[in-house]
Protein backbone atom coordinates (compact mmCIF):
# COMPACT_ATOMS: atom_id res chain seq x y z
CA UNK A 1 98.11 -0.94 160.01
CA UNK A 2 98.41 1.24 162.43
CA UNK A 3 100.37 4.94 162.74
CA UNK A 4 100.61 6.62 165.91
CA UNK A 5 101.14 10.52 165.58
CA UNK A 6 102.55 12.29 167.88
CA UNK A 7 103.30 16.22 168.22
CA UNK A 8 102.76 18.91 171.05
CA UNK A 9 101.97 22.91 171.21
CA UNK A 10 99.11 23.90 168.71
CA UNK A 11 96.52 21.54 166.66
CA UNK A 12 99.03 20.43 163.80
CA UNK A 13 97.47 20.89 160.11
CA UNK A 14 100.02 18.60 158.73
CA UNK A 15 99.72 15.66 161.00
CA UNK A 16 95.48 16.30 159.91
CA UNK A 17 96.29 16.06 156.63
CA UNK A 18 98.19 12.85 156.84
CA UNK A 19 95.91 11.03 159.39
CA UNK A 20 93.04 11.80 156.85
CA UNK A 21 95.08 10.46 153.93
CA UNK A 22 95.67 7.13 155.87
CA UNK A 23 92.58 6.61 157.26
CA UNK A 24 91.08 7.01 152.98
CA UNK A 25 93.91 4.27 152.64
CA UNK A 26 92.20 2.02 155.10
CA UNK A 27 94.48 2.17 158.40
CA UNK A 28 94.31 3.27 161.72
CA UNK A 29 95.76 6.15 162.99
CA UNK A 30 95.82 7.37 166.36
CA UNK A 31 97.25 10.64 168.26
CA UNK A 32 99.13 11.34 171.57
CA UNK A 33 99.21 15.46 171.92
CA UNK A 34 100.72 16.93 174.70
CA UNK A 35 100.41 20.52 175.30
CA UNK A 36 103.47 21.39 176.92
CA UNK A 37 102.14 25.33 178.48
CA UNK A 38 105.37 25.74 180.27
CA UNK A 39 108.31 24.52 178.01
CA UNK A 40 106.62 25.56 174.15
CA UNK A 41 109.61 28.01 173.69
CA UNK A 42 107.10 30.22 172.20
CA UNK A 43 105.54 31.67 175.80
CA UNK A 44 106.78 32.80 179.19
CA UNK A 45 108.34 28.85 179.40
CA UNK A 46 109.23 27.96 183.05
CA UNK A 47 111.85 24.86 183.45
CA UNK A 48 110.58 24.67 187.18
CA UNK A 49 106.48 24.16 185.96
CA UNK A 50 107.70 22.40 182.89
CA UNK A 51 109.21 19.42 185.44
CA UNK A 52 106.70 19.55 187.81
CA UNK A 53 103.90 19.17 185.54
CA UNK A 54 104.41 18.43 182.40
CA UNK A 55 104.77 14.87 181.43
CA UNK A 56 108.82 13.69 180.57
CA UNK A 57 109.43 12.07 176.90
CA UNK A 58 109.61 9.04 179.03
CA UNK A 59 105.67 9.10 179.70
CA UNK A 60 104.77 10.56 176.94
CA UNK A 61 106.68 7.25 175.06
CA UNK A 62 104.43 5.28 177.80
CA UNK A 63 101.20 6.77 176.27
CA UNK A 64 102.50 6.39 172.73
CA UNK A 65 103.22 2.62 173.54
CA UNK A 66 99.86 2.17 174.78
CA UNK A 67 98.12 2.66 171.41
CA UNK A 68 99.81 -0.07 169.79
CA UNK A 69 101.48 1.68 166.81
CA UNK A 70 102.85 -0.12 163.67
CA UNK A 71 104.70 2.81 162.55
CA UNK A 72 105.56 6.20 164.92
CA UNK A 73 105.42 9.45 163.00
CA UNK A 74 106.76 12.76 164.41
CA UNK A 75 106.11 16.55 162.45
CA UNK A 76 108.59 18.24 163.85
CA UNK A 77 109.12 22.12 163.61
CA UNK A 78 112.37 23.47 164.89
CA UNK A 79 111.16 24.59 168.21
CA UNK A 80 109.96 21.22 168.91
CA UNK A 81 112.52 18.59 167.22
CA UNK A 82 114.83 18.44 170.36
CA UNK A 83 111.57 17.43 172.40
CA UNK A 84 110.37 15.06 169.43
CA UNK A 85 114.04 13.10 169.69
CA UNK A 86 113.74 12.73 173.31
CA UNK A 87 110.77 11.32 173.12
CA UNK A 88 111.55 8.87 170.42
CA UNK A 89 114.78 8.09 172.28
CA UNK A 90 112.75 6.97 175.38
CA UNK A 91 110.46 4.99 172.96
CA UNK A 92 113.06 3.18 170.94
CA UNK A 93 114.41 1.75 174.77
CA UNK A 94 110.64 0.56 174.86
CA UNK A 95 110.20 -1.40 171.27
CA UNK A 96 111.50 -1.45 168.00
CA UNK A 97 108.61 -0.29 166.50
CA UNK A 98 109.50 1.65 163.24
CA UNK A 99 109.59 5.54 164.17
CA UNK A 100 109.65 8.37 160.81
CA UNK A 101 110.11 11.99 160.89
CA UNK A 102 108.67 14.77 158.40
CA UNK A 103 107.91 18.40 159.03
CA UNK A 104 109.90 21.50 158.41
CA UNK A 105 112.75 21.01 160.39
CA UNK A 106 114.08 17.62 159.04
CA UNK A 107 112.90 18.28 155.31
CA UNK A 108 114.91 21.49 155.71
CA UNK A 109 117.85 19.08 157.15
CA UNK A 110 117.56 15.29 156.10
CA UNK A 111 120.95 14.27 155.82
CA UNK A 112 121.44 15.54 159.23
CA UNK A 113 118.19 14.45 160.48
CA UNK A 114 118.90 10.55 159.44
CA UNK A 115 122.14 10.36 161.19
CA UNK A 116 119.76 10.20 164.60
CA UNK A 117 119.61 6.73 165.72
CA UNK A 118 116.35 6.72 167.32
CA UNK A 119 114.99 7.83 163.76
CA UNK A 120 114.59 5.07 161.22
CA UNK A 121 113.24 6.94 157.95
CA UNK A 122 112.64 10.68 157.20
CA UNK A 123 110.20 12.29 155.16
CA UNK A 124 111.36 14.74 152.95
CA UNK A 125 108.36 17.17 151.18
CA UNK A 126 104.72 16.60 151.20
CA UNK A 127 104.12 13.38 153.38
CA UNK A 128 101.12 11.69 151.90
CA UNK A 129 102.44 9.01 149.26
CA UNK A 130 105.72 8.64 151.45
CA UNK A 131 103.56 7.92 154.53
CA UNK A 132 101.17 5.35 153.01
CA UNK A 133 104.20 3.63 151.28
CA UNK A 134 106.07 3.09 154.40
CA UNK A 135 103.07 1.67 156.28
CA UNK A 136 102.94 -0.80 153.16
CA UNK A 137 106.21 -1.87 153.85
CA UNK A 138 105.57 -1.97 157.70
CA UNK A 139 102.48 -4.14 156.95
CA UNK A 140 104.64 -6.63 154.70
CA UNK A 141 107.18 -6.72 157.33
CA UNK A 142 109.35 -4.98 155.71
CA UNK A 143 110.37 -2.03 156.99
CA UNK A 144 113.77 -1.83 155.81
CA UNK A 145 113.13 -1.28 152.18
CA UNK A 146 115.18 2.05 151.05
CA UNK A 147 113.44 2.82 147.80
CA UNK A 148 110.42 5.00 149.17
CA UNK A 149 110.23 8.37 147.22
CA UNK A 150 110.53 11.58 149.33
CA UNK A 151 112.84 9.29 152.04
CA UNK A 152 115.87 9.07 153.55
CA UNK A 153 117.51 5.65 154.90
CA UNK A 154 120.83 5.03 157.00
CA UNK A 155 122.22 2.45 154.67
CA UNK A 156 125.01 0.18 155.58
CA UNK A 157 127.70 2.90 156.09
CA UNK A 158 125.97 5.29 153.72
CA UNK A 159 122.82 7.24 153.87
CA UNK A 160 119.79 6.43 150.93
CA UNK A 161 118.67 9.29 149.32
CA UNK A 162 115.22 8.66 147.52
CA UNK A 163 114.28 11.14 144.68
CA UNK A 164 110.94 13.49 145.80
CA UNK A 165 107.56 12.33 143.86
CA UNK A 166 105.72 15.21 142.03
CA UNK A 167 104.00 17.48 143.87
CA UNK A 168 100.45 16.75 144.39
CA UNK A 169 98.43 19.14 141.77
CA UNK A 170 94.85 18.82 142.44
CA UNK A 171 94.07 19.79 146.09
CA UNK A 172 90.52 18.86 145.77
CA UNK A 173 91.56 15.06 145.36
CA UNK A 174 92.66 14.80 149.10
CA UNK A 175 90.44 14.26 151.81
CA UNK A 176 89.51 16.72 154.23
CA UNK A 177 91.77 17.25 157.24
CA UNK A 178 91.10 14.61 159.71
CA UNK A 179 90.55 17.96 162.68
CA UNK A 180 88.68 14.93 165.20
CA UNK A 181 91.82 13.63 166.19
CA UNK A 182 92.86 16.75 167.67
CA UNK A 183 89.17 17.63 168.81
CA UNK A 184 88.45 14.35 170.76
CA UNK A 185 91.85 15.53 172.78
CA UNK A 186 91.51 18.85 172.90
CA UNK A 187 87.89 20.42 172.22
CA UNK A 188 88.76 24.07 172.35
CA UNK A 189 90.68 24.04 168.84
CA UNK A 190 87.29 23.21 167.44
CA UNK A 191 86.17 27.11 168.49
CA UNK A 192 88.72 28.80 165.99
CA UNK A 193 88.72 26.42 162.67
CA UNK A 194 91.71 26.06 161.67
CA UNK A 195 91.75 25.30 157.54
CA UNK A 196 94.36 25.56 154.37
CA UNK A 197 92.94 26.45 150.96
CA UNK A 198 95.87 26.27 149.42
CA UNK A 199 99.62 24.84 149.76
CA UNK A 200 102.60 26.73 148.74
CA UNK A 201 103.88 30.17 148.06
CA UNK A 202 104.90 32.08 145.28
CA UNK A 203 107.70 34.01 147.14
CA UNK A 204 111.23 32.30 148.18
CA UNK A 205 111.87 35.01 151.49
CA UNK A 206 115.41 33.70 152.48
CA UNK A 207 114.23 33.59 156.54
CA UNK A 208 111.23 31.63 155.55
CA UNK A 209 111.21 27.06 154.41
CA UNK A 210 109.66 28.21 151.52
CA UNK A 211 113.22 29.48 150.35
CA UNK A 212 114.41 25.42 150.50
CA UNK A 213 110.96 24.36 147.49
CA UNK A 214 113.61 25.05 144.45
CA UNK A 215 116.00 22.74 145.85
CA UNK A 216 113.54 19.85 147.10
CA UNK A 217 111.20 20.19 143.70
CA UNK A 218 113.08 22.47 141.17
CA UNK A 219 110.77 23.01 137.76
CA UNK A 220 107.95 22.41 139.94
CA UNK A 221 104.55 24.49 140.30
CA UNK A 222 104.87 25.95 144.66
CA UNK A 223 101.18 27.37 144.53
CA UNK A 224 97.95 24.92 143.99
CA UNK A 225 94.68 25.96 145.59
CA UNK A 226 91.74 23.66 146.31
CA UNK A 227 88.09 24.80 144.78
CA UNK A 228 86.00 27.38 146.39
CA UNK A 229 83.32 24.52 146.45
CA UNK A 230 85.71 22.05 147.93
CA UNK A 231 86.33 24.46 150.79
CA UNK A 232 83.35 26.13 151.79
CA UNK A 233 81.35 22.26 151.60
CA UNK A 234 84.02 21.27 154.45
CA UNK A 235 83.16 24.28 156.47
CA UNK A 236 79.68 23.46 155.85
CA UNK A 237 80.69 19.84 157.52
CA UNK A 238 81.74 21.13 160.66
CA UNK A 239 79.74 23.91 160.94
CA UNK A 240 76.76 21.58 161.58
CA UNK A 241 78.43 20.55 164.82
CA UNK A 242 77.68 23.76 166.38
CA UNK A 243 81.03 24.33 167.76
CA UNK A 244 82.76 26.99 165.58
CA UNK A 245 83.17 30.58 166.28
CA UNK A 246 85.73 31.54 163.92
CA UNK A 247 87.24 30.53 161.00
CA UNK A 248 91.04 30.83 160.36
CA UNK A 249 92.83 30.58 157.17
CA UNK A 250 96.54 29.38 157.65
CA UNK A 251 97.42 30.21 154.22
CA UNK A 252 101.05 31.72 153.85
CA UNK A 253 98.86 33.90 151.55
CA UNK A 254 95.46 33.96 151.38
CA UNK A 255 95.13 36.62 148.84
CA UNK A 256 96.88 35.55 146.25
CA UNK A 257 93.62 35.63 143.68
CA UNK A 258 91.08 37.86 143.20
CA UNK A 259 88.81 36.28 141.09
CA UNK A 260 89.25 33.54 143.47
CA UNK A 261 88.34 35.41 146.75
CA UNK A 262 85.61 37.05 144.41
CA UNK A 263 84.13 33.77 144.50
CA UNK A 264 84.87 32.56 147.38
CA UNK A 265 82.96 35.78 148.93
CA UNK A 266 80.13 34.98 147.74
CA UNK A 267 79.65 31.54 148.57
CA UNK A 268 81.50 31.55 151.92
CA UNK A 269 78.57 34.94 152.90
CA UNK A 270 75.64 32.54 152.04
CA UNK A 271 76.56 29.68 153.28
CA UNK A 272 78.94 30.12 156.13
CA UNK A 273 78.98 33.55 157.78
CA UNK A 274 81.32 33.44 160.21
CA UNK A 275 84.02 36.16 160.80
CA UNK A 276 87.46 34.76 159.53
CA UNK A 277 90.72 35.90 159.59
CA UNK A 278 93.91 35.15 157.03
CA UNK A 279 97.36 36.31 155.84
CA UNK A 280 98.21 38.78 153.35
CA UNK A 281 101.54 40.29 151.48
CA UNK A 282 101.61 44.34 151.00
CA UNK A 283 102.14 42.78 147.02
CA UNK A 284 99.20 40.43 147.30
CA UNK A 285 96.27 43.62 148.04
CA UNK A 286 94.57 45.78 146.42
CA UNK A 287 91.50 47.74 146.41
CA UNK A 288 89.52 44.80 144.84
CA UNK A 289 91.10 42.34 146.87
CA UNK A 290 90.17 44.15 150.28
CA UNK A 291 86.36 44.82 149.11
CA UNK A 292 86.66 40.90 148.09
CA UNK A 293 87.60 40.13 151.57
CA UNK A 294 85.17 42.56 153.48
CA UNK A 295 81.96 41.09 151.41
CA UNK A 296 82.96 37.65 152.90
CA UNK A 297 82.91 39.04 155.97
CA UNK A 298 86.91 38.90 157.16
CA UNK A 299 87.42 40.29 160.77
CA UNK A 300 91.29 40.52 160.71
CA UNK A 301 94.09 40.20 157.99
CA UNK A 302 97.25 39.87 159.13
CA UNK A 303 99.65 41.78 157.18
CA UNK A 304 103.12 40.19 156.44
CA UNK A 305 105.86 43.43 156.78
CA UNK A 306 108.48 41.63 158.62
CA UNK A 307 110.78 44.87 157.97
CA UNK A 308 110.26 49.11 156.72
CA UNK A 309 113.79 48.68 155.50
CA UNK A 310 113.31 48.26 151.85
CA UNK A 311 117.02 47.37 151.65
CA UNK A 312 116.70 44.73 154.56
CA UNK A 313 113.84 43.49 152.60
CA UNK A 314 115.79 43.51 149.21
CA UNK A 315 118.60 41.50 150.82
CA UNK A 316 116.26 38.88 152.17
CA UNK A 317 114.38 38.06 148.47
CA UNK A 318 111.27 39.76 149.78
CA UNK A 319 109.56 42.30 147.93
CA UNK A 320 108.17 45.43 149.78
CA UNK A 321 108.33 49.09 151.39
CA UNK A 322 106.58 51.28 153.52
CA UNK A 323 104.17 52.92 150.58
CA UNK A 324 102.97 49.04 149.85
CA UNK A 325 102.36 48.64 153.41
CA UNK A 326 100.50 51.93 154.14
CA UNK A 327 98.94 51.24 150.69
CA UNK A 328 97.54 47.84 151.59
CA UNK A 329 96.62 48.90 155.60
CA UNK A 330 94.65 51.83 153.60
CA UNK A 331 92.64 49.96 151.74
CA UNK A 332 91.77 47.38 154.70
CA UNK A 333 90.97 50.59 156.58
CA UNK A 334 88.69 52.03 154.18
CA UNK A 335 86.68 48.78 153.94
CA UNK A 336 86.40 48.12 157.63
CA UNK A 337 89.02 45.35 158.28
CA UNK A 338 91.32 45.17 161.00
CA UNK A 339 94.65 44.11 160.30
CA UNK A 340 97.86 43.66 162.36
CA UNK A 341 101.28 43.27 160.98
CA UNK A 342 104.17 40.65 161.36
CA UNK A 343 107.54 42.00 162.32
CA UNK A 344 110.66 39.93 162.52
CA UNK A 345 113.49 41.43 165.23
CA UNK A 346 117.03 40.52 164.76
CA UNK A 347 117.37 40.39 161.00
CA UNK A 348 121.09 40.42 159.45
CA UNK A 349 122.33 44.35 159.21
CA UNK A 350 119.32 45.72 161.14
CA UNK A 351 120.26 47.83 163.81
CA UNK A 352 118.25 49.79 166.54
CA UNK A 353 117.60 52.72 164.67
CA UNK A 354 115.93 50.27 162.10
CA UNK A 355 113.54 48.95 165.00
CA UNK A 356 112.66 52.93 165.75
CA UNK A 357 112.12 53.80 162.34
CA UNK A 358 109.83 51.17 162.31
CA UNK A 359 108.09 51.62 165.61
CA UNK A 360 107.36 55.32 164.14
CA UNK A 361 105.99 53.63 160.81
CA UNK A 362 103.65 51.47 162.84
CA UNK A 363 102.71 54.10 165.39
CA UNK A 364 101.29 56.26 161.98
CA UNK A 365 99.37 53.12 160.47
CA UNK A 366 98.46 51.80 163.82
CA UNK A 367 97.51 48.30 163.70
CA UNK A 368 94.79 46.26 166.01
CA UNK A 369 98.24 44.49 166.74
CA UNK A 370 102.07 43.76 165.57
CA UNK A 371 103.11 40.24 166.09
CA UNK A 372 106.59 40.36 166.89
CA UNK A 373 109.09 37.28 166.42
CA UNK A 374 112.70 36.89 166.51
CA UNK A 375 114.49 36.22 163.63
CA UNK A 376 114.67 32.81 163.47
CA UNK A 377 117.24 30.33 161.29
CA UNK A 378 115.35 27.37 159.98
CA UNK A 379 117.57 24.54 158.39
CA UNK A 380 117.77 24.47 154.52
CA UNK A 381 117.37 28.39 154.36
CA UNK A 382 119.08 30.79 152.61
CA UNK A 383 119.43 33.07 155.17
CA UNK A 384 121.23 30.51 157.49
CA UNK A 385 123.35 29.99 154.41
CA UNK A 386 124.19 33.76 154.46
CA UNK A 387 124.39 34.43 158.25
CA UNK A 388 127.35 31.93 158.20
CA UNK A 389 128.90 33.91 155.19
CA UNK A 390 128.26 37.04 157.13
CA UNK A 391 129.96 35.79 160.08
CA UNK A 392 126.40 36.13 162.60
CA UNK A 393 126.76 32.17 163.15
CA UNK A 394 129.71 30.15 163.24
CA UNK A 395 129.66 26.01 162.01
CA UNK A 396 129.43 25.17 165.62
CA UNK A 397 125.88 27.02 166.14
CA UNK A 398 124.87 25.84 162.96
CA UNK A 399 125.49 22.42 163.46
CA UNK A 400 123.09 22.86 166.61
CA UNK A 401 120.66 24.61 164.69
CA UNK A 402 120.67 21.45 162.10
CA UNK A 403 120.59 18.81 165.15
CA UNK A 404 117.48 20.74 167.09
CA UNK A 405 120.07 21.44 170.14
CA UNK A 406 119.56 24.40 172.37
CA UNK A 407 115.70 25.02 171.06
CA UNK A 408 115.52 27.99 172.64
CA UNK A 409 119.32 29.32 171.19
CA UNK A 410 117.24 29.54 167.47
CA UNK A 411 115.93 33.46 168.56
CA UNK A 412 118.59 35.81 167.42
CA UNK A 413 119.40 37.09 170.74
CA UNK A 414 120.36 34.18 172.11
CA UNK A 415 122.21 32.51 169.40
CA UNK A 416 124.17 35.18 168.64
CA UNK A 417 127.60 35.33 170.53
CA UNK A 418 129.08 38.19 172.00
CA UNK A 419 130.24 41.66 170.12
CA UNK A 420 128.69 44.13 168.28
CA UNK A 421 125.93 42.06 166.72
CA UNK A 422 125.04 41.12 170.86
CA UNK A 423 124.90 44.78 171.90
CA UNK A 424 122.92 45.81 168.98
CA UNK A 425 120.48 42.75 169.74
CA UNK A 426 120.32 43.76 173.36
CA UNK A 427 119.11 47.42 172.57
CA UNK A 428 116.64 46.07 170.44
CA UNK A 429 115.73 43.58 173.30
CA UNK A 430 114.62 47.23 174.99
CA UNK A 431 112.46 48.08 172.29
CA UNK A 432 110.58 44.90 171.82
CA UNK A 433 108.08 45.90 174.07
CA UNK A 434 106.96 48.58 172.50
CA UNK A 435 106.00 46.68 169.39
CA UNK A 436 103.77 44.74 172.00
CA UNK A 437 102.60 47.90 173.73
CA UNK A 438 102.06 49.94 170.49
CA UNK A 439 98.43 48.92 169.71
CA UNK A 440 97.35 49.42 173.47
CA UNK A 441 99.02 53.23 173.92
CA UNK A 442 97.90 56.17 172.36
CA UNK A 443 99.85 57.57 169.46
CA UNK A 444 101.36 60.29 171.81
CA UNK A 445 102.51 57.63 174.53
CA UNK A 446 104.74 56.20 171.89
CA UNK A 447 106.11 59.05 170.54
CA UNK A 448 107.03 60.15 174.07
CA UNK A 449 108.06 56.58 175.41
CA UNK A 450 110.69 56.37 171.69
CA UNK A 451 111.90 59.52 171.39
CA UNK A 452 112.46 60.94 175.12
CA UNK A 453 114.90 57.28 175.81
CA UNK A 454 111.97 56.42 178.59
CA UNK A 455 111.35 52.90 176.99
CA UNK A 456 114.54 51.77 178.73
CA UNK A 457 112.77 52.12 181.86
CA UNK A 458 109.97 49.53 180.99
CA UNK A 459 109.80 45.92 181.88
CA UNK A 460 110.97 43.65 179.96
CA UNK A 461 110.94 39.82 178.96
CA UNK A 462 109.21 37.37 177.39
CA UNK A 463 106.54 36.96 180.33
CA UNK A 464 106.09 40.45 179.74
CA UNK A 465 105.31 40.44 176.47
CA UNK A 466 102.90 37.73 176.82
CA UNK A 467 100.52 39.73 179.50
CA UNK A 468 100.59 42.17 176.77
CA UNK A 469 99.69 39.84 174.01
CA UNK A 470 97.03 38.15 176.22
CA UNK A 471 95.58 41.61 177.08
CA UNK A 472 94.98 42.20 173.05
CA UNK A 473 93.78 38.85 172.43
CA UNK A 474 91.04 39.42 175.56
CA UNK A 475 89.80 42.99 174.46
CA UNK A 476 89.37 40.64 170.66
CA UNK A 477 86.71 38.40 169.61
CA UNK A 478 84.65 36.28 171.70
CA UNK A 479 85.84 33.33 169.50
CA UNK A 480 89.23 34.36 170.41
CA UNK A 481 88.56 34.47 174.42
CA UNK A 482 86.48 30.99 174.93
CA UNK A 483 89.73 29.38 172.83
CA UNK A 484 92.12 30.95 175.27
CA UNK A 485 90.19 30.29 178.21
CA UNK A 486 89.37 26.66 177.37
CA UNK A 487 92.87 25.76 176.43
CA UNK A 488 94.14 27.44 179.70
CA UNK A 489 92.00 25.01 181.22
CA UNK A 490 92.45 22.21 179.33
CA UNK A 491 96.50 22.34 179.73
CA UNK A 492 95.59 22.96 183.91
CA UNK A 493 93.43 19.42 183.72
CA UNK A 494 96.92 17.81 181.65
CA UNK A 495 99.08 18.77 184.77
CA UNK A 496 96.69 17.65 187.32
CA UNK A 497 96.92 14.28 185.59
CA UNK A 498 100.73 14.37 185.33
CA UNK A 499 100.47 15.41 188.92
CA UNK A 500 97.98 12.38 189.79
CA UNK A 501 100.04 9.77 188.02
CA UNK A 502 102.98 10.73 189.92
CA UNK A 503 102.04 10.95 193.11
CA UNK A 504 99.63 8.21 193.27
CA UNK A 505 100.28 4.55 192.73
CA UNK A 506 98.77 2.82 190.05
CA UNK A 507 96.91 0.47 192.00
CA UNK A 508 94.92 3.62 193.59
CA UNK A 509 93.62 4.94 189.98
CA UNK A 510 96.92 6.90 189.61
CA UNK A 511 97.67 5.36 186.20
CA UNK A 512 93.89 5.64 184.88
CA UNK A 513 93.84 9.33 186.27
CA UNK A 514 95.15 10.89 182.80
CA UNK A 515 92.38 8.57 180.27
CA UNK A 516 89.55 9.67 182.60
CA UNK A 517 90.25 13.21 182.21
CA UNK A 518 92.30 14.44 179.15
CA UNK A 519 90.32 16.01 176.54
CA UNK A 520 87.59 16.67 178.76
């Protein structure tokens, strides 16, 4: 049999995974990928470039048509589940052909999720077993079987709620991420390797989907890592290709074991050698854990703060303060790492003056970089639970939130209606560039910018902040700059074929324009 995946934005680890896993089950998988530069909802998004040249969720059903799919899978992450319904409501006018949904978003919201009629099962949980059964019952004609762990049916006048399989333990068991199905369409991700070592996390922060593992596999073990041998002998793999500059581990946590790193140093120095970069918690470093990481050779860890408000931080089940975080930025400092930190905007009772006291924090430890991102409410979390009781969101947004309507109404500032909670959020709008700035200013043009007011004279907005981010990610690695550069102009070739196939007829090449040069 035959699945047809289909996603847009980055290279999707998940949708890997699962190809892999079907393909060692003996099907065929295939992947339409769509990179979508000017309507992500993650950059400066433009609705006028997004029509003109990006393809509609009618073509894009077109392309998925064309591969002759058994079964239609969607991953869908919040930002991009209104996008994946369109699309699979412009495929189900094309054929009935049996269309699932997993990812974040719907395992976060699968009651809601099933009531979509374009949708005819959802995954709940890790995919693989789920996936393979339903292809089963595809290939036996029988799609309409309801008793597939980790899925959700539309029954008659009642939804079927399946019970989740156990986890899967050992890691090392799976096959390797199938990564060519995103290379053969876009080469670039091949320059930055993307790669998990582990799944799971140890820590249930209430803004994060982690918070929803109790409910989906209570008594269950989150964390289980795959062997140092396991990993490094896949890097191995596609390091003979000769493509790879840079390795990056999307581990919540990479750092999680020492004595595991401690291995992993040694092997991944002999026999890989590349710089790599990973995530880190201020609770998950130490001393030994940063000399760990610096024998391996790590260019950048990526620090995890989210918030200097250690009562912020206490109300959102996440451990933390500003002595971890100067603590753990010390000892990346003394061993010769970069790091930058993740900062979340927006979060329930944070004010302005929390975003200032933080700003001065980060202008003392001053990090290659701050990643800033809005406070975001994913479905199934406990802090949507609590911005309801807290009166941020009322039933109305979250029912939005829960069908993927409004994408871009999930950032705080946005979502949030107007008040006191607004005119906080729009002050802290007015500071958000200096988070982005911060790295790229001295320590005295900060200071001077905060406390004299002047930062309300600075432009501001999303594009903005993206020149600014661009700018950092230019002066980085060269890794870094040939994966920028060769997206860029991979995405420029995608709307020249949109372009093409619009404005020429079929019967002048107009229709072949898009296989001759995607992916080039």
């Amino acid at each position: 049999m035959r699945v047809t995946f289909v996603t847009s934005g980055l290279e999707h680890l998940g949708i890997a995974a699962l190809s892999a896993y079907a393909k060692a089950q003996g099907h065929e998988t295939a992947l339409v990928y769509e990179p979508k530069p000017f309507s992500s909802n993650s950059g400066p998004d433009s609705p006028f470039f997004a029509r003109l040249l990006e393809p509609t969720p009618e073509e894009t059903a077109q392309r998925v048509i064309a591969t002759k799919p058994d079964v239609i899978a969607f991953s869908s992450y919040t930002i991009t589940h209104r996008w994946s319904i369109e699309v699979a409501r412009a495929l189900k006018r094309l054929s009935p052909t049996p269309i699932v949904f997993g990812g974040p978003h719907v395992s976060g919201a699968p009651e809601v999720s099933i009531r979509e009629e374009s949708i005819d099962a959802v995954v709940e949980g890790e995919g693989e077993g789920a996936l393979i059964d339903l292809l089963e019952c595809a290939e036996k004609d029988r799609f309409g079987r309801t008793d597939v762990a980790n899925t959700w049916f539309r029954g008659d006048g009642a939804t079927i709620r399946n019970p989740v399989r156990p986890l899967i333990a050992d890691l090392d068991s799976l096959p390797w991420l199938d990564k060519q199905i995103f290379y053969d369409q876009m080469p670039a991700f091949e320059r930055e390797f993307y790669v998990i070592s582990r799944r799971g996390c140890p820590f249930r922060c209430s803004f994060c989907e982690y918070s929803i593992f109790p409910k989906q596999y209570p008594g269950e073990k989150p964390v289980r890592r795959r062997s140092v041998e396991n990993v490094i002998t896949e890097l191995e793999h596609w390091m003979a290709r000769g493509n790879i500059r840079k390795v990056f581990f999307w581990d919540a946590i990479f750092t999680l074991d020492v004595h595991w790193v401690r291995e992993f140093a040694k092997a991944y120095r002999e026999r890989v050698g590349l710089p790599f970069e990973c995530y880190t918690h201020p609770h998950a470093m130490s001393r030994d854990m940063a000399e760990a990481l610096a024998d391996a050779g790590c260019s950048m860890v990526r620090v995890g703060v989210q918030s200097v408000n250690s009562d912020t931080l206490a109300e959102m089940e996440r451990k933390g303060d500003q002595e971890k975080v100067r603590t753990t930025v010390d000892h990346l400092h003394e061993v010769g790492i970069n790091y930058s930190l993740d900062h979340i905007l927006g979060l329930p009772g944070e004010g302005p003056d929390d975003q200032k006291n933080a700003l001065r924090f980060y202008n003392e430890v001053r990090p290659a970089r701050i990643v800033v991102h809005w406070m975001t409410y994913l479905p199934g979390t406990t802090g949507l639970d609590r911005a309801v009781g807290d009166g941020i969101l009322t039933q109305e947004q979250v029912d939005r939130i829960l069908a993927g309507d409004q994408t871009e109404g999930f950032e705080a500032p946005r979502l949030v209606g107007p008040g006191a909670h607004q005119r906080a959020l729009e002050e802290i709008r007015r500071l958000e560039v200096l988070f982005d700035l911060l790295p790229l200013a001295s320590q005295r043009t900060i200071t001077w910018l905060l406390e004299s007011g002047a930062y309300r004279r600075l432009p501001r907005g999303m594009a903005v902040r993206q020149v600014l981010a661009l700018a950092l990610a230019l002066a980085g690695d060269s890794a870094t700059r040939e994966r920028i550069f060769t997206i860029l102009g991979a995405a420029a070739r995608g709307a020249l074929d949109t372009t093409r196939r619009r404005v020429l007829p079929a019967s002048l090449g107009g229709g072949e324009a898009l296989a001759d040069t995607r992916g080039g």
